[in-house]
N, C-alpha and C. Protein backbone atom coordinates (compact mmCIF):
# COMPACT_ATOMS: atom_id res chain seq x y z
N UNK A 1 98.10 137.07 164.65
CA UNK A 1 99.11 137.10 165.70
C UNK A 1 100.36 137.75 165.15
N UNK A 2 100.86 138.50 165.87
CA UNK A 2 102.33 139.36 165.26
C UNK A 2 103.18 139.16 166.64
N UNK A 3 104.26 138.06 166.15
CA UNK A 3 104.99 137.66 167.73
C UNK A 3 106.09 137.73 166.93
N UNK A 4 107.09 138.61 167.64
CA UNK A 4 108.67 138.69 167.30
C UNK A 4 109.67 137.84 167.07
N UNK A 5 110.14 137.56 166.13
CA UNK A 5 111.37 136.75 165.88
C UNK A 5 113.04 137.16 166.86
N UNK A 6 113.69 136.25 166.95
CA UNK A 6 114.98 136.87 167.54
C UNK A 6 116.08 136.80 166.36
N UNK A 7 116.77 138.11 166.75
CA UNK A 7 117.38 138.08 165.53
C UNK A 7 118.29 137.28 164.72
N UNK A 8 118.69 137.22 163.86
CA UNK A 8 119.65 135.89 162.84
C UNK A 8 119.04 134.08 163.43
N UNK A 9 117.43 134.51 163.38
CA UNK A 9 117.13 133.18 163.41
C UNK A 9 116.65 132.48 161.91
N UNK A 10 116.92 130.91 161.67
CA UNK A 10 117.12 130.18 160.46
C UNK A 10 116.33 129.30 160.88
N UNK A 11 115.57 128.82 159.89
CA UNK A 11 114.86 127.45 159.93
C UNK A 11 114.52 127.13 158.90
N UNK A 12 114.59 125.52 158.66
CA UNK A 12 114.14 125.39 157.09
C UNK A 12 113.34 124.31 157.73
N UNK A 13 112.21 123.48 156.69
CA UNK A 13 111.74 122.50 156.66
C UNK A 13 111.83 121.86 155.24
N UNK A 14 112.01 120.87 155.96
CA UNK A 14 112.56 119.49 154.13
C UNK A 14 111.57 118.45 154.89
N UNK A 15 111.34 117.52 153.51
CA UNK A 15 110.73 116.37 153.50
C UNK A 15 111.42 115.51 152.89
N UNK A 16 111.77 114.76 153.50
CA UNK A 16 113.03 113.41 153.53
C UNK A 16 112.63 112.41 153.78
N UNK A 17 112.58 111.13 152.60
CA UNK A 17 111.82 109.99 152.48
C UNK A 17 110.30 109.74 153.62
N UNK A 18 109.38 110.88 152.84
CA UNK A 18 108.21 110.97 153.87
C UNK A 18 108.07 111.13 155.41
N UNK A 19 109.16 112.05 155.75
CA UNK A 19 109.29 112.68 156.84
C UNK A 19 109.44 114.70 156.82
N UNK A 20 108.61 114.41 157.67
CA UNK A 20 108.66 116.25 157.68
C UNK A 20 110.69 116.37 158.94
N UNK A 21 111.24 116.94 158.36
CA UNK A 21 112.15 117.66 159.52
C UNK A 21 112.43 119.26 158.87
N UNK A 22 112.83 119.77 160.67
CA UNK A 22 112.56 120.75 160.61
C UNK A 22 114.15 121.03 161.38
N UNK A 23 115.12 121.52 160.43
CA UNK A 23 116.02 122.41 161.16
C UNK A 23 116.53 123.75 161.51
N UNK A 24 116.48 124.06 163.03
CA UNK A 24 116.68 125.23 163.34
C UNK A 24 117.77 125.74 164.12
N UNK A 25 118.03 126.96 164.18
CA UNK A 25 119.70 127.57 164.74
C UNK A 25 119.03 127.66 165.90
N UNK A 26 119.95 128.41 167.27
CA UNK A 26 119.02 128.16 168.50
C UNK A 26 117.77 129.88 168.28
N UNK A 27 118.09 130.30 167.71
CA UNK A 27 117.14 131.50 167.65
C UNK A 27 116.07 131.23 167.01
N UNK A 28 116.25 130.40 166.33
CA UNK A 28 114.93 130.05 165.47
C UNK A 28 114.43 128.71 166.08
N UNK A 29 114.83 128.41 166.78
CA UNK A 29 114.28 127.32 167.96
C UNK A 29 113.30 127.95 168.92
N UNK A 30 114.22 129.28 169.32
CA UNK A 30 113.27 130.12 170.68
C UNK A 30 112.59 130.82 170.07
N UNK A 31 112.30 130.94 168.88
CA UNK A 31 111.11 132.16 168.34
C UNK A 31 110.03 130.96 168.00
N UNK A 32 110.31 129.67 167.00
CA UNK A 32 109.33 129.14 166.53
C UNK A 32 108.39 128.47 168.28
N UNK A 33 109.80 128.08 169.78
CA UNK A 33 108.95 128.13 170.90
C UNK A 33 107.63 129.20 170.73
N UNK A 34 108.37 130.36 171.37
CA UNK A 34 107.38 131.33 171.26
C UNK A 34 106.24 131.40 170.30
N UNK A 35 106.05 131.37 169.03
CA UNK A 35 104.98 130.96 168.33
C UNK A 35 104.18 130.22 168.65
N UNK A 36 104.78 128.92 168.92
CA UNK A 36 103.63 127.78 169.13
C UNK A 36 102.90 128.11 170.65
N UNK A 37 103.82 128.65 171.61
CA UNK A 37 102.97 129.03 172.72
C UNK A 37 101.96 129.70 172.51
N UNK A 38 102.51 130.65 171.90
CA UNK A 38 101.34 132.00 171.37
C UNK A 38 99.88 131.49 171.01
N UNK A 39 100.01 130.10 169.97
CA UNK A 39 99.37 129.48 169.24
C UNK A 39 98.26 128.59 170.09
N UNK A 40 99.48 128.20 171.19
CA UNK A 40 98.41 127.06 171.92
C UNK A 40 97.17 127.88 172.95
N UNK A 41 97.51 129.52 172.86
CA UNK A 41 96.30 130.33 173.61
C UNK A 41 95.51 130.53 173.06
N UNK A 42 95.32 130.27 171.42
CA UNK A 42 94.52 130.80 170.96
C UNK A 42 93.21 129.38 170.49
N UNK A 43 92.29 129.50 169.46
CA UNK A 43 91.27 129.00 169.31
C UNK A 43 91.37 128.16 168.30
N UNK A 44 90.98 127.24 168.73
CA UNK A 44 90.34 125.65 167.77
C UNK A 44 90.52 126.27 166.33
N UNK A 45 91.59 125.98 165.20
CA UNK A 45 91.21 126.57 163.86
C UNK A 45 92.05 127.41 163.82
N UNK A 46 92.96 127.81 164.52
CA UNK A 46 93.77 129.58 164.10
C UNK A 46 94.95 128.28 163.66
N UNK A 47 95.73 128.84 163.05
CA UNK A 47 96.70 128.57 162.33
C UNK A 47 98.01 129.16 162.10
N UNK A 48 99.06 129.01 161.82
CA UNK A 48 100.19 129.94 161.22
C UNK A 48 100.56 128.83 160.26
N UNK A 49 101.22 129.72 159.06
CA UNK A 49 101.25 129.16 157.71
C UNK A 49 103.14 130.02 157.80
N UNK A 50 103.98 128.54 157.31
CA UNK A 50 105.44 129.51 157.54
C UNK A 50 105.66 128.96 155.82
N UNK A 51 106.64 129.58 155.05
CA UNK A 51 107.09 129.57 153.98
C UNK A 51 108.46 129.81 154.03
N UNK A 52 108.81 130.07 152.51
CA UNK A 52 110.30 130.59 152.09
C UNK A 52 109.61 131.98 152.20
N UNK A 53 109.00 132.94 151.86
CA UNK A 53 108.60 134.03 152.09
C UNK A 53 108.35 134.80 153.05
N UNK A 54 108.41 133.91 154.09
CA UNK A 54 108.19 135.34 155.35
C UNK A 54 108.80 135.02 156.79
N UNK A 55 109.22 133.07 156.51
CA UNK A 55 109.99 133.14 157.61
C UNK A 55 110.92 131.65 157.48
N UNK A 56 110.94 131.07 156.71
CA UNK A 56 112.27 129.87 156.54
C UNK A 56 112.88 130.03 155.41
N UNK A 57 113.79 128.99 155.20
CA UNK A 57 115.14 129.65 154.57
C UNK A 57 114.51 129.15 153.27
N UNK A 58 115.35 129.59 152.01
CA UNK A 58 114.97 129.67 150.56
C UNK A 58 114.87 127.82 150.48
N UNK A 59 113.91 127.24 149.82
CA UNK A 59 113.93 126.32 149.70
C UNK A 59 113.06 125.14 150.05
N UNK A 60 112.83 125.80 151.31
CA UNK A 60 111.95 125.24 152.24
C UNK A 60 110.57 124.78 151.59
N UNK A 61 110.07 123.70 152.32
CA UNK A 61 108.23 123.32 152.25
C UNK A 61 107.61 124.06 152.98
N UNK A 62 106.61 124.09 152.55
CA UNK A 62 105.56 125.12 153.82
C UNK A 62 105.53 124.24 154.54
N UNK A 63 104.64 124.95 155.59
CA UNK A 63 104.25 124.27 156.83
C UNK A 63 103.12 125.26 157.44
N UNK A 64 102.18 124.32 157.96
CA UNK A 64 101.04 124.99 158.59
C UNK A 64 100.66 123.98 159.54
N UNK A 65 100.72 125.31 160.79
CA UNK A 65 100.59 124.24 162.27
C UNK A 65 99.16 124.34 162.75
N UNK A 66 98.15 123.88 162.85
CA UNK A 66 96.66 124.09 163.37
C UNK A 66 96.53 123.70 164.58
N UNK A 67 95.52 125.08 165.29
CA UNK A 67 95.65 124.30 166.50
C UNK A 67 93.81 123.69 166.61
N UNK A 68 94.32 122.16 167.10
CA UNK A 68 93.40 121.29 167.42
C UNK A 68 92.51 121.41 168.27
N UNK A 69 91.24 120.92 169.01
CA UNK A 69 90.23 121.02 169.77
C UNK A 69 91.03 120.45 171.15
């Protein structure tokens, strides 16, 4: 899937006493929307995998969202 980001969007994810949170600016609110929509059309098993490398801020935990049956 190749779905557009809006521009000067930020998001990090931290894990804080065994909690995933996830904070985002509003652009990176309406793009990670858009993703997951994207996501929920597609098939049992597809995935997106986000990092410090290609789309949250330096520091960050990964995160990988699967979509379920």
């Amino acid at each position: 899937m190749s779905i557009p980001w809006n521009d000067g969007f930020k998001i990090e994810v931290k894990i804080i006493n065994n909690e995933v949170v996830i904070s985002a600016n509003n652009e990176g609110l309406l793009s990670l929307s858009r993703q997951l929509s994207a996501l929920a059309d597609e098939l049992p098993g597809t995935h997106i995998h986000y990092d410090e490398f290609n789309s949250l801020e330096d520091g960050s935990a990964q995160l990988v969202i699967v979509k379920a049956e």
